[in-house]
Protein backbone atom coordinates (compact mmCIF):
# COMPACT_ATOMS: atom_id res chain seq x y z
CA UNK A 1 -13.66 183.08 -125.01
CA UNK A 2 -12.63 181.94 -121.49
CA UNK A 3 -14.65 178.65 -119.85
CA UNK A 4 -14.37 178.72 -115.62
CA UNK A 5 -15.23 175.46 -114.09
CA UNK A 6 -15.28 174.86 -110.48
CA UNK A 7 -15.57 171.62 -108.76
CA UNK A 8 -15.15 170.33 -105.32
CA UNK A 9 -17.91 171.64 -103.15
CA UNK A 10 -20.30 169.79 -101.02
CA UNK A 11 -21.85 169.28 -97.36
CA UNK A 12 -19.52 168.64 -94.75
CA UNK A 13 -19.52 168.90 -90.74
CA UNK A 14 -17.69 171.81 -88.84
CA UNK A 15 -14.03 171.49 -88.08
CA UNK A 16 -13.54 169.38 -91.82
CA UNK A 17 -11.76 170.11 -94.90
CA UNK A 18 -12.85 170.94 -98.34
CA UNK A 19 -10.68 171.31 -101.25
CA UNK A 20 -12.09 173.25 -104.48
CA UNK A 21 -10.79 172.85 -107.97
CA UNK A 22 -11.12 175.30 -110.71
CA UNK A 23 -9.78 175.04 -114.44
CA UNK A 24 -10.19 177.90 -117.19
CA UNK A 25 -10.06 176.53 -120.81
CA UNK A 26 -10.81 178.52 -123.90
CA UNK A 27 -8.25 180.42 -126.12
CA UNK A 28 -4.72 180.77 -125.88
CA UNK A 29 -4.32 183.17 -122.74
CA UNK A 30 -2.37 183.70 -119.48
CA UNK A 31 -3.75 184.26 -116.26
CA UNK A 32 -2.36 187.16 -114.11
CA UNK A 33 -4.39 186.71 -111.59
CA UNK A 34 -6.86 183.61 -110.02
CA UNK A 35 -9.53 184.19 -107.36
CA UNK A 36 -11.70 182.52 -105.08
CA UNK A 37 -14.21 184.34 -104.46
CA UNK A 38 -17.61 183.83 -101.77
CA UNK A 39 -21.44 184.92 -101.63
CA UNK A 40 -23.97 183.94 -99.29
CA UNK A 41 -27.94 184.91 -100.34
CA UNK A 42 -28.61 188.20 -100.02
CA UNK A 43 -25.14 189.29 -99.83
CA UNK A 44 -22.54 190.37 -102.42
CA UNK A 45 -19.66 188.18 -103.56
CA UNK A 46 -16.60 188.59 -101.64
CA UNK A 47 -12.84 187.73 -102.06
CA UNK A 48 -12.05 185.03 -99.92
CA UNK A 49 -8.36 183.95 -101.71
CA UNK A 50 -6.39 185.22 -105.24
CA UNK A 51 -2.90 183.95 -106.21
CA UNK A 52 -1.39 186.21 -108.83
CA UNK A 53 1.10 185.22 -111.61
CA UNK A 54 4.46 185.80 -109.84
CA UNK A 55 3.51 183.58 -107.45
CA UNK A 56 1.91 185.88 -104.62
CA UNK A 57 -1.07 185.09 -102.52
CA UNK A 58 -3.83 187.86 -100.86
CA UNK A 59 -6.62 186.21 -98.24
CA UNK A 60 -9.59 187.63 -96.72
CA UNK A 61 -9.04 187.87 -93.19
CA UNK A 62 -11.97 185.34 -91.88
CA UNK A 63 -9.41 182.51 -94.15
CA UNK A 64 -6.34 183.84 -93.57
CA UNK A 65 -5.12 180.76 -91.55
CA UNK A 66 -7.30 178.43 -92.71
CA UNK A 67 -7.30 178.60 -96.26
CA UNK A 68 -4.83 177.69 -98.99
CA UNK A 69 -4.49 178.97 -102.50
CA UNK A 70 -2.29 177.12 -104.54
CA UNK A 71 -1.40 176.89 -109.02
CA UNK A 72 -2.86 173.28 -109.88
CA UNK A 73 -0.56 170.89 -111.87
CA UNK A 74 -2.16 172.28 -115.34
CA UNK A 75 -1.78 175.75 -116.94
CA UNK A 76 -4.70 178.48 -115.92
CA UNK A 77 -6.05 175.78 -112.78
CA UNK A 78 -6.04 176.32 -109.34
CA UNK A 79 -7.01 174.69 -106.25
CA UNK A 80 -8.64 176.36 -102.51
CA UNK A 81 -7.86 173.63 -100.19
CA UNK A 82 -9.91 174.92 -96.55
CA UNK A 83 -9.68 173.47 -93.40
CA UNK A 84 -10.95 173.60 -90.39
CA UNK A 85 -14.57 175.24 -91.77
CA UNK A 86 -17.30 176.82 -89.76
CA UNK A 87 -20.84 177.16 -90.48
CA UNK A 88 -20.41 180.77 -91.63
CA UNK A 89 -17.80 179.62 -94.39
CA UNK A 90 -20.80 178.26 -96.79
CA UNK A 91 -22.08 179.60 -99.64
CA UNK A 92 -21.51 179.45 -103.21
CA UNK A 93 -17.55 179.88 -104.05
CA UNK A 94 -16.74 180.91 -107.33
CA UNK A 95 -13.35 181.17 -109.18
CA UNK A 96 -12.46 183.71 -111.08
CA UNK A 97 -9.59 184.37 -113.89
CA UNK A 98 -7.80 187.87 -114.64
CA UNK A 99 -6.07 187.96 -118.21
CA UNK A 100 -5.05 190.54 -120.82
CA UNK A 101 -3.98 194.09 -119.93
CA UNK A 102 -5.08 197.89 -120.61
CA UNK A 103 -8.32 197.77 -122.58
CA UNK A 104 -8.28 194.15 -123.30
CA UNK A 105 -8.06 192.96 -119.57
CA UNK A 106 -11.41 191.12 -118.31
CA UNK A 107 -11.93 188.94 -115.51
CA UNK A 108 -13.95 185.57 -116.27
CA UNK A 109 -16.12 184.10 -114.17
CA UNK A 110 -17.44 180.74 -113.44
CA UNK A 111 -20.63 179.30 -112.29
CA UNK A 112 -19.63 178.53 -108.59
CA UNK A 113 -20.09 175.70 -106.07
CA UNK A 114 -21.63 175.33 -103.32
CA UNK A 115 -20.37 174.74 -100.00
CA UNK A 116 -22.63 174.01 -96.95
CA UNK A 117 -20.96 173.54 -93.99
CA UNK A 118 -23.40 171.37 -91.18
CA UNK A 119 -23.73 169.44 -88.48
């Protein structure tokens, strides 16, 4: 079983930064893939950032020059540093893991954090 824990959200004013942590623990594994992902009430989740194994990074246009996906300094972690945030970049982010292959690939999920974003 694979454990997702974010951490890192909060309130802060427009034109700030944020930086978001997530770390996947559980059994012995290898992520080919880590996501950040978005959702906003009423609305479904959306990729905002994913970094895959070799190293390569995909963004969601709204974060595209704003946002940084990067490995953390532990196996299976990785950190969304965002700058420069707008009202319209809250909501609840929430990491996500890719593992295994063929019929044993799943994605894991955490519980998200929440991100408000305020005068």
């Amino acid at each position: 079983q694979v454990e997702v824990v974010e951490s890192g959200g909060g309130l802060v004013q427009p034109g700030e930064s944020l930086k978001l942590s997530c770390a996947a623990s559980g059994r012995d594994f290898d992520a080919s893939v880590m996501g950040w992902y978005r959702q906003t009430q009423g609305e479904q989740r959306e990729l905002v950032a994913q970094m895959f194994s070799d190293g390569k990074t995909d963004y969601a246009d709204h974060g595209k020059d704003r946002f940084g996906i990067a490995r953390g300094n532990a196996k299976n972690t990785t950190t969304l540093q965002m700058n420069s945030l707008k009202p319209e970049d809250g909501g609840v982010y929430y990491c996500t893991l890719d593992t295994g292959a063929g019929p044993l690939a799943f994605r894991a999920w955490g519980r998200g954090t929440q991100v408000t974003v305020s005068p």
